[in-house]
PDB file of N, CA and C in Angstrom:
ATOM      1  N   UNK A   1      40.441  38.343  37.690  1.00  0.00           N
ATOM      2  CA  UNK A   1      39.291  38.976  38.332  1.00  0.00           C
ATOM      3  C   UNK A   1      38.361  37.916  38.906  1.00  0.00           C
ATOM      4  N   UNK A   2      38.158  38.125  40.106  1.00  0.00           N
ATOM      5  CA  UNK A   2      37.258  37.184  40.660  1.00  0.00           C
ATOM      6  C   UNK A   2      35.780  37.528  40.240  1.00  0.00           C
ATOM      7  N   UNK A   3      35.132  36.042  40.274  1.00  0.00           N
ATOM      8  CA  UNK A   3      33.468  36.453  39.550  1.00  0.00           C
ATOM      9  C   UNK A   3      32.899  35.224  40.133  1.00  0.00           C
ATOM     10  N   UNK A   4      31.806  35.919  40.122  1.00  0.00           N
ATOM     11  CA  UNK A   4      30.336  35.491  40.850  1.00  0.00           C
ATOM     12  C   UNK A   4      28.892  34.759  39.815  1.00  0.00           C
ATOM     13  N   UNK A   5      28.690  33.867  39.649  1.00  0.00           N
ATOM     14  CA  UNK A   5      27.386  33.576  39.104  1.00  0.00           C
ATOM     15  C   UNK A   5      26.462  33.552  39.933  1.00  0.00           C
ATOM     16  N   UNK A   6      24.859  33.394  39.123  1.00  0.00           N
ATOM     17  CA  UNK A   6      23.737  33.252  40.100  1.00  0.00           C
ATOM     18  C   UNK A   6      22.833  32.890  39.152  1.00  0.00           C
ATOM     19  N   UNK A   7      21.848  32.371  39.886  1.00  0.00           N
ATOM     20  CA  UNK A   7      20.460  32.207  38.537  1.00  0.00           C
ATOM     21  C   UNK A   7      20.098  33.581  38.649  1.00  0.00           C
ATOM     22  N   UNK A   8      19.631  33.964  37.670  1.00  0.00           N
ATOM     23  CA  UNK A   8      18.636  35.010  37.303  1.00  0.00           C
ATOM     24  C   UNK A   8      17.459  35.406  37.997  1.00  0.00           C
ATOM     25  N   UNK A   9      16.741  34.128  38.530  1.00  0.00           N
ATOM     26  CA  UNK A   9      15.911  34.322  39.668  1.00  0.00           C
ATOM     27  C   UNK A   9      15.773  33.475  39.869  1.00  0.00           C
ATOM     28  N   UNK A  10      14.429  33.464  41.613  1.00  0.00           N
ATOM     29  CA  UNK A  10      14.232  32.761  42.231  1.00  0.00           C
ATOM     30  C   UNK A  10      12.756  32.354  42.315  1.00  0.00           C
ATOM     31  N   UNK A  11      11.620  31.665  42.221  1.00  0.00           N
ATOM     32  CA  UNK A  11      10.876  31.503  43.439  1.00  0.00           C
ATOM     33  C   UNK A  11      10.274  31.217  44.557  1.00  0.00           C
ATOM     34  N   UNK A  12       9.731  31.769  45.625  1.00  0.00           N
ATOM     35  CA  UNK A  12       9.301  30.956  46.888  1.00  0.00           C
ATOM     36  C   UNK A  12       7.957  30.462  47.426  1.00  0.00           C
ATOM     37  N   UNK A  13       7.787  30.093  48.105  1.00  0.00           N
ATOM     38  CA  UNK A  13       6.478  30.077  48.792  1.00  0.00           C
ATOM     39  C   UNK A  13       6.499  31.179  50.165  1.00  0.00           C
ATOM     40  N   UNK A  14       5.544  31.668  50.398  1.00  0.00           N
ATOM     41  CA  UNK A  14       5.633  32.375  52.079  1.00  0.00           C
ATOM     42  C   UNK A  14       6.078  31.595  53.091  1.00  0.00           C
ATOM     43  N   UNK A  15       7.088  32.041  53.762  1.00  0.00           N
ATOM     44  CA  UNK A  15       7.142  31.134  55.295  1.00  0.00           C
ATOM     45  C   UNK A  15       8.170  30.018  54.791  1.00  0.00           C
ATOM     46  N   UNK A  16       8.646  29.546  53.736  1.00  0.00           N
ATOM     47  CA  UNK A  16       9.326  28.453  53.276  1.00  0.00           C
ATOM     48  C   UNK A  16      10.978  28.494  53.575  1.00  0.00           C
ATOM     49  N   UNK A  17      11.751  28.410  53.656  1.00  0.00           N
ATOM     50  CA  UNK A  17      13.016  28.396  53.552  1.00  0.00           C
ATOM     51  C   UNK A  17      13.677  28.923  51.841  1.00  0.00           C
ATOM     52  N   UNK A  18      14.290  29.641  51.302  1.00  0.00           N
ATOM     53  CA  UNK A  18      14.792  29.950  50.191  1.00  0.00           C
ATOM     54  C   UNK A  18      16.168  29.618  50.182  1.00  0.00           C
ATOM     55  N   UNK A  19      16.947  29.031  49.089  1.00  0.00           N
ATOM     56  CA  UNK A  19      18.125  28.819  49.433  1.00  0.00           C
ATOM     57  C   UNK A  19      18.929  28.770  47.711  1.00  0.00           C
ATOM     58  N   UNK A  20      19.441  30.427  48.157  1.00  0.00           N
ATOM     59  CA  UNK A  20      19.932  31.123  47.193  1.00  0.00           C
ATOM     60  C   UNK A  20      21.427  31.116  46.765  1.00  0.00           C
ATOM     61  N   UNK A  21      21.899  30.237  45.820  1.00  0.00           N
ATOM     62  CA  UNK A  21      23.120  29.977  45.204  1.00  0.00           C
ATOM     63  C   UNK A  21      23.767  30.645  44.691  1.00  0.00           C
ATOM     64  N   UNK A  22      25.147  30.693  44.667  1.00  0.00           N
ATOM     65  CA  UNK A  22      26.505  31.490  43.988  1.00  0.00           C
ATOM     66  C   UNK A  22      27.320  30.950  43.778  1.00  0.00           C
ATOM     67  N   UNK A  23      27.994  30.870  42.684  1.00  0.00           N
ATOM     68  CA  UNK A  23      29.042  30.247  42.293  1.00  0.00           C
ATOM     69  C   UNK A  23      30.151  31.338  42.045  1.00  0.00           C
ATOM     70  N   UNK A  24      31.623  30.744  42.753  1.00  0.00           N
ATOM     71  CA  UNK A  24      32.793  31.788  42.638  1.00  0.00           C
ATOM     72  C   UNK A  24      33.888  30.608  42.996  1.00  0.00           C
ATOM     73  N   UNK A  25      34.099  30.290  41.384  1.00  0.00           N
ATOM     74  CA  UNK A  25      34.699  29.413  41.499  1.00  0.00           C
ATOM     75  C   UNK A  25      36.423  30.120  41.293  1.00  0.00           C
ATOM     76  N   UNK A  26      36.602  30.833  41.358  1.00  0.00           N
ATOM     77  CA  UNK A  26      37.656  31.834  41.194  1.00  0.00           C
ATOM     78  C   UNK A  26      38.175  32.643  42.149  1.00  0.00           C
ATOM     79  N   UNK A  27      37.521  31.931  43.399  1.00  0.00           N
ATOM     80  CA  UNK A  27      37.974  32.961  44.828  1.00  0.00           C
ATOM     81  C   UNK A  27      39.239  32.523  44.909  1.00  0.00           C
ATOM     82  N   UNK A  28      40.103  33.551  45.883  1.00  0.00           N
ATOM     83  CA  UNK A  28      41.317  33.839  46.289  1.00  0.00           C
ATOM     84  C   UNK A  28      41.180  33.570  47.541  1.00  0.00           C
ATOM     85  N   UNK A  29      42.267  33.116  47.786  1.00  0.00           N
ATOM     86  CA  UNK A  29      42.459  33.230  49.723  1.00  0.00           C
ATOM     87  C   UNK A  29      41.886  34.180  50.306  1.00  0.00           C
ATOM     88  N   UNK A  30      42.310  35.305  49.869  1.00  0.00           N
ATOM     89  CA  UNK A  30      42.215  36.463  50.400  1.00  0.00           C
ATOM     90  C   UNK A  30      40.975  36.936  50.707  1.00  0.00           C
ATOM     91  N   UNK A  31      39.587  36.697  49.351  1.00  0.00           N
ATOM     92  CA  UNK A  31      38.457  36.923  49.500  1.00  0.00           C
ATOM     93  C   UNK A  31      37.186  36.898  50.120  1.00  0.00           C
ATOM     94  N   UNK A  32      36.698  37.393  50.824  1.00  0.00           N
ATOM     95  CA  UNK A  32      35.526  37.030  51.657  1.00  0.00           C
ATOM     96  C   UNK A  32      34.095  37.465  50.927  1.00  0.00           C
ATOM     97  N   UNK A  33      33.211  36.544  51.261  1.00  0.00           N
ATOM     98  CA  UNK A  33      32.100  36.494  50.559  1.00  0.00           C
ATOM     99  C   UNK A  33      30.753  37.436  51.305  1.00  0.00           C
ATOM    100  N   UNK A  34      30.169  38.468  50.778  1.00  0.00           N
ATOM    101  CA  UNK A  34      29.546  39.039  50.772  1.00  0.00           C
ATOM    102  C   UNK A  34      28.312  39.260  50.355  1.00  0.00           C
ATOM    103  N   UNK A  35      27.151  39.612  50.788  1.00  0.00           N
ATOM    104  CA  UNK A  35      25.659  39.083  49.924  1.00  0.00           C
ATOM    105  C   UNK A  35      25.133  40.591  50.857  1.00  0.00           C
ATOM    106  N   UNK A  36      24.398  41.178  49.365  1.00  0.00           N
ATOM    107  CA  UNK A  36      23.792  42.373  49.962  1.00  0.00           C
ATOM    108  C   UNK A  36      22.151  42.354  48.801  1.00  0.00           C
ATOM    109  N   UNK A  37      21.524  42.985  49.529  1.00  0.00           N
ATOM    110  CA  UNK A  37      19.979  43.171  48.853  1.00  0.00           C
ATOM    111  C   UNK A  37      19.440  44.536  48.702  1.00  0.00           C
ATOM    112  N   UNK A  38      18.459  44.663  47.414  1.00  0.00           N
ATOM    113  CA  UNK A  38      18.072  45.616  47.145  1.00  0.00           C
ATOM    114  C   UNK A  38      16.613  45.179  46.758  1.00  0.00           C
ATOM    115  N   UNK A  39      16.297  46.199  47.790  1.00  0.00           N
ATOM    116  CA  UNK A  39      14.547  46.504  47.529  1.00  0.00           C
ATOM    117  C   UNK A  39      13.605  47.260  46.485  1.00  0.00           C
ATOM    118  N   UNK A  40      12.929  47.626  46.033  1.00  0.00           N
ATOM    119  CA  UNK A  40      12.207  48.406  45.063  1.00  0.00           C
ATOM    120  C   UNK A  40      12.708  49.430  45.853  1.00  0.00           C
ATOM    121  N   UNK A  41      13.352  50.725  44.579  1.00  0.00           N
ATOM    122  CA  UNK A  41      13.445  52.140  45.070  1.00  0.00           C
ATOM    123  C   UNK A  41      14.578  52.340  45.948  1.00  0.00           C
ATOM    124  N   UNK A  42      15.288  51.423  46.314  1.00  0.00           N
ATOM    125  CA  UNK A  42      16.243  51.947  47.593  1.00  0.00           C
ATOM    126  C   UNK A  42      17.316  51.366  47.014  1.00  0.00           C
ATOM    127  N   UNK A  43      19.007  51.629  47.946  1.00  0.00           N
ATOM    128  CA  UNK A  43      19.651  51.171  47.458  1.00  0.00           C
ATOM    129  C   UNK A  43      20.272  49.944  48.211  1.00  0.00           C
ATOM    130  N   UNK A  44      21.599  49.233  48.046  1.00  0.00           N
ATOM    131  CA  UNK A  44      21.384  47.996  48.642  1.00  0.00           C
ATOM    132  C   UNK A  44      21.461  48.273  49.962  1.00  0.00           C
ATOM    133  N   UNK A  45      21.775  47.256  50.708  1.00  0.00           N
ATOM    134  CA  UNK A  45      21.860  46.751  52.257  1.00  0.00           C
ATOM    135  C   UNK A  45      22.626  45.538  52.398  1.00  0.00           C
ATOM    136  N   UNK A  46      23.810  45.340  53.244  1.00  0.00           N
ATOM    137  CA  UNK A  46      24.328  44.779  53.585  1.00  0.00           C
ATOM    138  C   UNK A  46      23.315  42.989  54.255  1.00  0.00           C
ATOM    139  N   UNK A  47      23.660  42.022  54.228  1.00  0.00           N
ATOM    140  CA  UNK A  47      22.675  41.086  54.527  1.00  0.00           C
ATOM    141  C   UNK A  47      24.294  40.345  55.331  1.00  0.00           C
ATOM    142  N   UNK A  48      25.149  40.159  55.349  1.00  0.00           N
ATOM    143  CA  UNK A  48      25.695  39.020  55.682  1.00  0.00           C
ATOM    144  C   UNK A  48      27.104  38.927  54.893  1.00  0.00           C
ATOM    145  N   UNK A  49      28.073  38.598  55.288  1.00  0.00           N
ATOM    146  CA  UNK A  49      29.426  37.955  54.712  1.00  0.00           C
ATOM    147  C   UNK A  49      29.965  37.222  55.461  1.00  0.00           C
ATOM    148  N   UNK A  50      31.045  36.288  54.937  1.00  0.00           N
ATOM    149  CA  UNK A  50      31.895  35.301  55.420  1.00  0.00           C
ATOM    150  C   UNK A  50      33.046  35.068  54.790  1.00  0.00           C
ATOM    151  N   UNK A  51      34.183  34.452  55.122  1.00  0.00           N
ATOM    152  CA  UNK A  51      35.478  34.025  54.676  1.00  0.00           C
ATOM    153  C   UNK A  51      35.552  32.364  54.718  1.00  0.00           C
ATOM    154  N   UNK A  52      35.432  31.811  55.497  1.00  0.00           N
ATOM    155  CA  UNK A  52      35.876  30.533  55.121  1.00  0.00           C
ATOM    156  C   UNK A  52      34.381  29.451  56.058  1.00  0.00           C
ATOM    157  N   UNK A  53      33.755  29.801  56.377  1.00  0.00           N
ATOM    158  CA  UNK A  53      32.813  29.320  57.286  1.00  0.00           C
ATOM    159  C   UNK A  53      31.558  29.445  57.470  1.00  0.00           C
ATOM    160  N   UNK A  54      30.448  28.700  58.129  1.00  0.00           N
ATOM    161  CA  UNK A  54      29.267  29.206  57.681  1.00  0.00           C
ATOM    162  C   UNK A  54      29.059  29.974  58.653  1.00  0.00           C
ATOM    163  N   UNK A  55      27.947  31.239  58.405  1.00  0.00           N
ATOM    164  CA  UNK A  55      27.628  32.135  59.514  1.00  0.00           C
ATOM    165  C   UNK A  55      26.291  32.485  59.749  1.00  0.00           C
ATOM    166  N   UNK A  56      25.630  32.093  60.335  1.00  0.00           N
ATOM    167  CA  UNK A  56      24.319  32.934  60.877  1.00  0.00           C
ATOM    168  C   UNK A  56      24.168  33.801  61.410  1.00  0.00           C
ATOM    169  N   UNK A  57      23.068  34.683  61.420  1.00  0.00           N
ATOM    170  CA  UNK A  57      22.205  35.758  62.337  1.00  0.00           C
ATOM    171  C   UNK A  57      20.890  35.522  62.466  1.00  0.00           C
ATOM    172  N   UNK A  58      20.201  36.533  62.807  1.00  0.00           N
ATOM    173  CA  UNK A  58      18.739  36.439  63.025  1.00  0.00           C
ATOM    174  C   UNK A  58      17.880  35.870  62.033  1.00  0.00           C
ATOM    175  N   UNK A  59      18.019  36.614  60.577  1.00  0.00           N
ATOM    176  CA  UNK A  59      17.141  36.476  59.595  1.00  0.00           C
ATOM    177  C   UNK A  59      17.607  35.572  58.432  1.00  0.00           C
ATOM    178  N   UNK A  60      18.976  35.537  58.598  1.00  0.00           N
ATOM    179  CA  UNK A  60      19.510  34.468  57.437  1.00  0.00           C
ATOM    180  C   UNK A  60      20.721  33.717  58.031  1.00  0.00           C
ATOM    181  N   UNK A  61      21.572  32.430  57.054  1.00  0.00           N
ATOM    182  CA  UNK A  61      22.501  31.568  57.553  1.00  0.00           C
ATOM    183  C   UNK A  61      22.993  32.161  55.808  1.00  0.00           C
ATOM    184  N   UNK A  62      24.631  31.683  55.834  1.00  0.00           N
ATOM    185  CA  UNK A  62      25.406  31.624  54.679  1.00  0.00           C
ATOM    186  C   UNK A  62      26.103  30.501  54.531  1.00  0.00           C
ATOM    187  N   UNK A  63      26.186  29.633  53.770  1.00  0.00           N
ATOM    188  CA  UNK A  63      26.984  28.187  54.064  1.00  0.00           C
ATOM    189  C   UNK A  63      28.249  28.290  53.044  1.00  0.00           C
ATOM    190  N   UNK A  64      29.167  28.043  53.415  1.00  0.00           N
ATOM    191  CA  UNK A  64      30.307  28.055  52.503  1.00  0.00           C
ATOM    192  C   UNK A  64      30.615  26.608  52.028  1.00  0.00           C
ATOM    193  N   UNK A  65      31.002  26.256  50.930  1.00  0.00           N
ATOM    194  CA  UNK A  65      31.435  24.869  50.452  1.00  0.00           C
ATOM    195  C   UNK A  65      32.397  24.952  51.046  1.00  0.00           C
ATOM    196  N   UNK A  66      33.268  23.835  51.320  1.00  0.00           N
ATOM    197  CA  UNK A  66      34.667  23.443  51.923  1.00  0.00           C
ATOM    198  C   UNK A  66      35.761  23.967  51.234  1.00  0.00           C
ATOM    199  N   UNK A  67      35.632  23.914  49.842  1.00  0.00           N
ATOM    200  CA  UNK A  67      36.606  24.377  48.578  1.00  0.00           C
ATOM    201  C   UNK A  67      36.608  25.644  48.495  1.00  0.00           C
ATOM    202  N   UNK A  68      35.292  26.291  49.124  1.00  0.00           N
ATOM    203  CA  UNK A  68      34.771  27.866  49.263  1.00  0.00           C
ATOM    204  C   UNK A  68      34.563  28.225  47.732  1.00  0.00           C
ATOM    205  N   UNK A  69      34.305  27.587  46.624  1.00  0.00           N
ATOM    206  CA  UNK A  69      33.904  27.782  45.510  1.00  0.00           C
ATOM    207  C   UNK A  69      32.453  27.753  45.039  1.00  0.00           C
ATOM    208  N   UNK A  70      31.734  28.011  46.376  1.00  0.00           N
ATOM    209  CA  UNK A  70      30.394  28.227  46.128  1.00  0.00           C
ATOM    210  C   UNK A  70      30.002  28.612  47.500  1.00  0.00           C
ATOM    211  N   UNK A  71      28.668  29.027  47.720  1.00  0.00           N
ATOM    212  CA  UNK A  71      27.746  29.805  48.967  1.00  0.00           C
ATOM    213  C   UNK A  71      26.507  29.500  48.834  1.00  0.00           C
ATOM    214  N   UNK A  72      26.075  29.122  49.644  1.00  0.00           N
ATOM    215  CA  UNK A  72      24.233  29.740  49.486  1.00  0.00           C
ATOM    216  C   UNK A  72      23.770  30.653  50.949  1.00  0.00           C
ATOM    217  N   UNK A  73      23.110  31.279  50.145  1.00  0.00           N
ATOM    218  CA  UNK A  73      21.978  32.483  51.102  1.00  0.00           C
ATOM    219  C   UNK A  73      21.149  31.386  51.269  1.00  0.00           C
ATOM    220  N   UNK A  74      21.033  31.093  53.042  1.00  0.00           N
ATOM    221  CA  UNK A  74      19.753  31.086  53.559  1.00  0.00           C
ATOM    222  C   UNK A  74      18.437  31.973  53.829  1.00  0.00           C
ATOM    223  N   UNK A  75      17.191  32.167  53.427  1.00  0.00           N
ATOM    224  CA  UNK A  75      16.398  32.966  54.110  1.00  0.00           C
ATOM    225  C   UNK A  75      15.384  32.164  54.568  1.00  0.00           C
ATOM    226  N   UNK A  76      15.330  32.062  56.212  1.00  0.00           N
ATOM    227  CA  UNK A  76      15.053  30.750  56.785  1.00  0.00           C
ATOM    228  C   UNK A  76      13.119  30.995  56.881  1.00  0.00           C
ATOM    229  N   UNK A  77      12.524  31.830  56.667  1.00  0.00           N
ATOM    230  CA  UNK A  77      11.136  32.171  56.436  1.00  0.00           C
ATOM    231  C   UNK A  77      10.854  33.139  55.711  1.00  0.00           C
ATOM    232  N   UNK A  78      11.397  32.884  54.426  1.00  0.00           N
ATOM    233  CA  UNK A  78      10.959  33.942  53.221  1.00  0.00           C
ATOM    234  C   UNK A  78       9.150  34.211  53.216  1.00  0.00           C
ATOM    235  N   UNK A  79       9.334  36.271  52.981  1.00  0.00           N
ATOM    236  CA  UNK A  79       7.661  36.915  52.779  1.00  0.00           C
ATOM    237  C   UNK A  79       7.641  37.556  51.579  1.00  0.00           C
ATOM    238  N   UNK A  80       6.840  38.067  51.659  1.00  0.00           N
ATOM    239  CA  UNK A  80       7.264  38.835  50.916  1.00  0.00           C
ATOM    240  C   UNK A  80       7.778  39.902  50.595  1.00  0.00           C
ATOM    241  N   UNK A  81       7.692  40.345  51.616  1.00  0.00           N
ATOM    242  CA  UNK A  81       9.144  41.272  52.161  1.00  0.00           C
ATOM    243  C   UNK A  81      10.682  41.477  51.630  1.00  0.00           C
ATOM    244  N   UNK A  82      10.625  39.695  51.962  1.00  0.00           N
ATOM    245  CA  UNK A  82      11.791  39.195  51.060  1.00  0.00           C
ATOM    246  C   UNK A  82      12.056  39.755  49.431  1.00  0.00           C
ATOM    247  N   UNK A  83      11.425  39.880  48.932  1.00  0.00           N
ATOM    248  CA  UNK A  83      11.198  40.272  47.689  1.00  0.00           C
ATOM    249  C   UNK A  83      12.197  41.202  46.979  1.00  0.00           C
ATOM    250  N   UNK A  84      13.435  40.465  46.463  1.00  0.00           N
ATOM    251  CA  UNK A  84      14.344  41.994  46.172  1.00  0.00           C
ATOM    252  C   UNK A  84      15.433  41.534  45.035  1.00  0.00           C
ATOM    253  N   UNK A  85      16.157  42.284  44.907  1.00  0.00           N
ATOM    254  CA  UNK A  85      17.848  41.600  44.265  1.00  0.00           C
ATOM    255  C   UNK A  85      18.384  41.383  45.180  1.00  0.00           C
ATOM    256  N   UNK A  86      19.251  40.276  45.106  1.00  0.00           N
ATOM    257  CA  UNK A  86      20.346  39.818  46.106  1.00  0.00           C
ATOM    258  C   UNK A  86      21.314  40.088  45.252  1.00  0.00           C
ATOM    259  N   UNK A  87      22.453  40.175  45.957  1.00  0.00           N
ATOM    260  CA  UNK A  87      23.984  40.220  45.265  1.00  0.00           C
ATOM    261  C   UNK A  87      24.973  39.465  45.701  1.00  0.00           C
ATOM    262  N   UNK A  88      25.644  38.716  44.876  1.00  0.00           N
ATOM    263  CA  UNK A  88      26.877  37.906  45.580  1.00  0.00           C
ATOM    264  C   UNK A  88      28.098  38.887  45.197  1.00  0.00           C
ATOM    265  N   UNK A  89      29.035  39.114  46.403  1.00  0.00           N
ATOM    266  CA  UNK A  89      30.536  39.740  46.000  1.00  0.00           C
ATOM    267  C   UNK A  89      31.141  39.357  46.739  1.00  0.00           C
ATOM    268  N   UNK A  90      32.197  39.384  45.714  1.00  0.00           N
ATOM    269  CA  UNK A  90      33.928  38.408  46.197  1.00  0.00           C
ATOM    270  C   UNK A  90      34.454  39.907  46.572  1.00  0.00           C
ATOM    271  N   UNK A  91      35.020  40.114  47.641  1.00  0.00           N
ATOM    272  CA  UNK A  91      36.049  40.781  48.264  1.00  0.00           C
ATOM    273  C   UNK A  91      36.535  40.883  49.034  1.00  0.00           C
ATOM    274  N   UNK A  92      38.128  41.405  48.736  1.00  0.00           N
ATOM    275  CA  UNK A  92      39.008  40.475  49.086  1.00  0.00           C
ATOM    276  C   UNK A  92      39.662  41.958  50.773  1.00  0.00           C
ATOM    277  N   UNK A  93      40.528  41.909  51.284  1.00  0.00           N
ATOM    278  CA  UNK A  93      41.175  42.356  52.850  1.00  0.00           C
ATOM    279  C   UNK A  93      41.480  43.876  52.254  1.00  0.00           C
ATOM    280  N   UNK A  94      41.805  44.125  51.111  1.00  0.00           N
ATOM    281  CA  UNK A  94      41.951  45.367  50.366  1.00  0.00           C
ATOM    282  C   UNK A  94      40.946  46.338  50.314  1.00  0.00           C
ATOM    283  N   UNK A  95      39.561  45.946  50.093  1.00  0.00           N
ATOM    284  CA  UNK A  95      38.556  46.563  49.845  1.00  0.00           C
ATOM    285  C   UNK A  95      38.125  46.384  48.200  1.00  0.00           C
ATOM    286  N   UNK A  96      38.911  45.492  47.622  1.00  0.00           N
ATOM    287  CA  UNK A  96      38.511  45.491  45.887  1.00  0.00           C
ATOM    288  C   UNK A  96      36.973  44.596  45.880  1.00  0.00           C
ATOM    289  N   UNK A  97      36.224  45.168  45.272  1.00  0.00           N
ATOM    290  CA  UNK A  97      35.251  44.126  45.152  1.00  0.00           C
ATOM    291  C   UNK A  97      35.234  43.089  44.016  1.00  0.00           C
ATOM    292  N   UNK A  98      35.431  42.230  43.674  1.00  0.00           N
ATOM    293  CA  UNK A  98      34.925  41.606  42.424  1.00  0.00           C
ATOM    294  C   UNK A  98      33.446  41.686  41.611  1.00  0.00           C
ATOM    295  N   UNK A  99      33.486  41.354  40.437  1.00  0.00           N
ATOM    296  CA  UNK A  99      32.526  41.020  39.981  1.00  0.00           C
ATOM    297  C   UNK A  99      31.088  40.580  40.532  1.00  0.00           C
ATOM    298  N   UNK A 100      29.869  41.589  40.431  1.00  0.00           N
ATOM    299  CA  UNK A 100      29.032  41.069  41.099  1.00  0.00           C
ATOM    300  C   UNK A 100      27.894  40.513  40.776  1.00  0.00           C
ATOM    301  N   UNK A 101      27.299  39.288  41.169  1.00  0.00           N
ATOM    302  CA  UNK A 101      26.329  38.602  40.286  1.00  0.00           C
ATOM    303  C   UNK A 101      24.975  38.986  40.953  1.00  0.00           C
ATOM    304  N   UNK A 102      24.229  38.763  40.189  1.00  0.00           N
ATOM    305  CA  UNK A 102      22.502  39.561  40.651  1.00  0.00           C
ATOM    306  C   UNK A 102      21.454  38.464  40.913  1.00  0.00           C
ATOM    307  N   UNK A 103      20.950  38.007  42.095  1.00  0.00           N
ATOM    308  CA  UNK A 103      19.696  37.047  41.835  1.00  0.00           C
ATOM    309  C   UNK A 103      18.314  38.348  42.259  1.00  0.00           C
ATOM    310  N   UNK A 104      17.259  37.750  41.605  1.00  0.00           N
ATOM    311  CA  UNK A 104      15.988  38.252  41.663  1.00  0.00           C
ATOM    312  C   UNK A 104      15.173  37.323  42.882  1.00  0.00           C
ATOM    313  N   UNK A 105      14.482  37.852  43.710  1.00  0.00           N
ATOM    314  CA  UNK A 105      13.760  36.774  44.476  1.00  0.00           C
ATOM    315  C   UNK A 105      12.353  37.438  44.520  1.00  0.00           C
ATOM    316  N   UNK A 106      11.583  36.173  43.662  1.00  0.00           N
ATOM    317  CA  UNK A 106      10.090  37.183  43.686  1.00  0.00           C
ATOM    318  C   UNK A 106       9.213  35.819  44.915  1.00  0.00           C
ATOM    319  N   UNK A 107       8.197  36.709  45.247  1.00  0.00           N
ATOM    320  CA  UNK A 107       7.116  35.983  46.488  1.00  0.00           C
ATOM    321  C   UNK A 107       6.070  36.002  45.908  1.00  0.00           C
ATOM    322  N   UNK A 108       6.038  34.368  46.187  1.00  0.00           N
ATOM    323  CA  UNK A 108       5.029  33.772  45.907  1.00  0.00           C
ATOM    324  C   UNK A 108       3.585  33.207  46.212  1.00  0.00           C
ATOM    325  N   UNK A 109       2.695  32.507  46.282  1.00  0.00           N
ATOM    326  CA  UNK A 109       1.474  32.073  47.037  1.00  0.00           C
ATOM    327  C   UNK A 109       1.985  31.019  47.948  1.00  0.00           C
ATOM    328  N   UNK A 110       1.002  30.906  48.888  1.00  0.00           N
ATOM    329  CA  UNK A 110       1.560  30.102  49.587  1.00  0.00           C
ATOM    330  C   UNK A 110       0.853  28.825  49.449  1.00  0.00           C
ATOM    331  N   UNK A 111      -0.020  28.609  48.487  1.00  0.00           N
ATOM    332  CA  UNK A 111      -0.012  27.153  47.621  1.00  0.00           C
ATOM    333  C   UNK A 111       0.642  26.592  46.904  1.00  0.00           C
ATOM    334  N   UNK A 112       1.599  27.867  46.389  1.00  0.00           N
ATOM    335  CA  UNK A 112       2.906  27.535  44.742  1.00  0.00           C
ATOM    336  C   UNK A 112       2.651  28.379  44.131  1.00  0.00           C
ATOM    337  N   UNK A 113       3.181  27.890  43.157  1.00  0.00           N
ATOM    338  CA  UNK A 113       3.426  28.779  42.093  1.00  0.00           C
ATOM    339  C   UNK A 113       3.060  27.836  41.093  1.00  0.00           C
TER     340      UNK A 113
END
């Protein structure tokens, strides 16, 4: 079974760059990496996936290690908006999902924390 770690949480500053880690050191060829978020009250939302490469869009980048045994979520001007669970999932051309790991991302001042 493929599996996913994560820290437990995160924190940021406003406006800062966040750069949110996963470890899946157990991926398969086959597997493509997936990161979805959940807000207070709702359910998730798709944010981004990849297979072997890094990928951007508008609001975030995903970087794949070379070995592909790890990822990080970019969120290139975290608000607090940002503010949610993230999810890392391994799945694979089948539709199986693996094991899914949970980060917390709470927003912070924009002096620190």
């Amino acid at each position: 079974d493929a599996k996913t770690t994560q820290p437990n949480s995160m924190e940021s500053n406003e406006e800062e760059p966040v750069h949110l880690p996963c470890n899946h050191s157990t991926i398969s060829g086959a597997d493509s990496i997936y990161w979805y978020r959940q807000l207070p009250s709702q359910g998730p939302e798709y944010v981004i996936h990849g297979l072997t490469s890094n990928v951007n869009n508008r609001m975030v980048s995903l970087t794949i290690a070379e070995d592909r045994k790890s990822s990080t979520l970019i969120l290139h001007h975290a608000t607090l908006r940002d503010a949610a669970v993230y999810y890392c999932i391994l799945r694979d051309h089948s539709g199986t999902d693996g094991a899914a790991a949970v980060q917390y991302l709470r927003g912070g001042e924009k002096e620190g924390i």
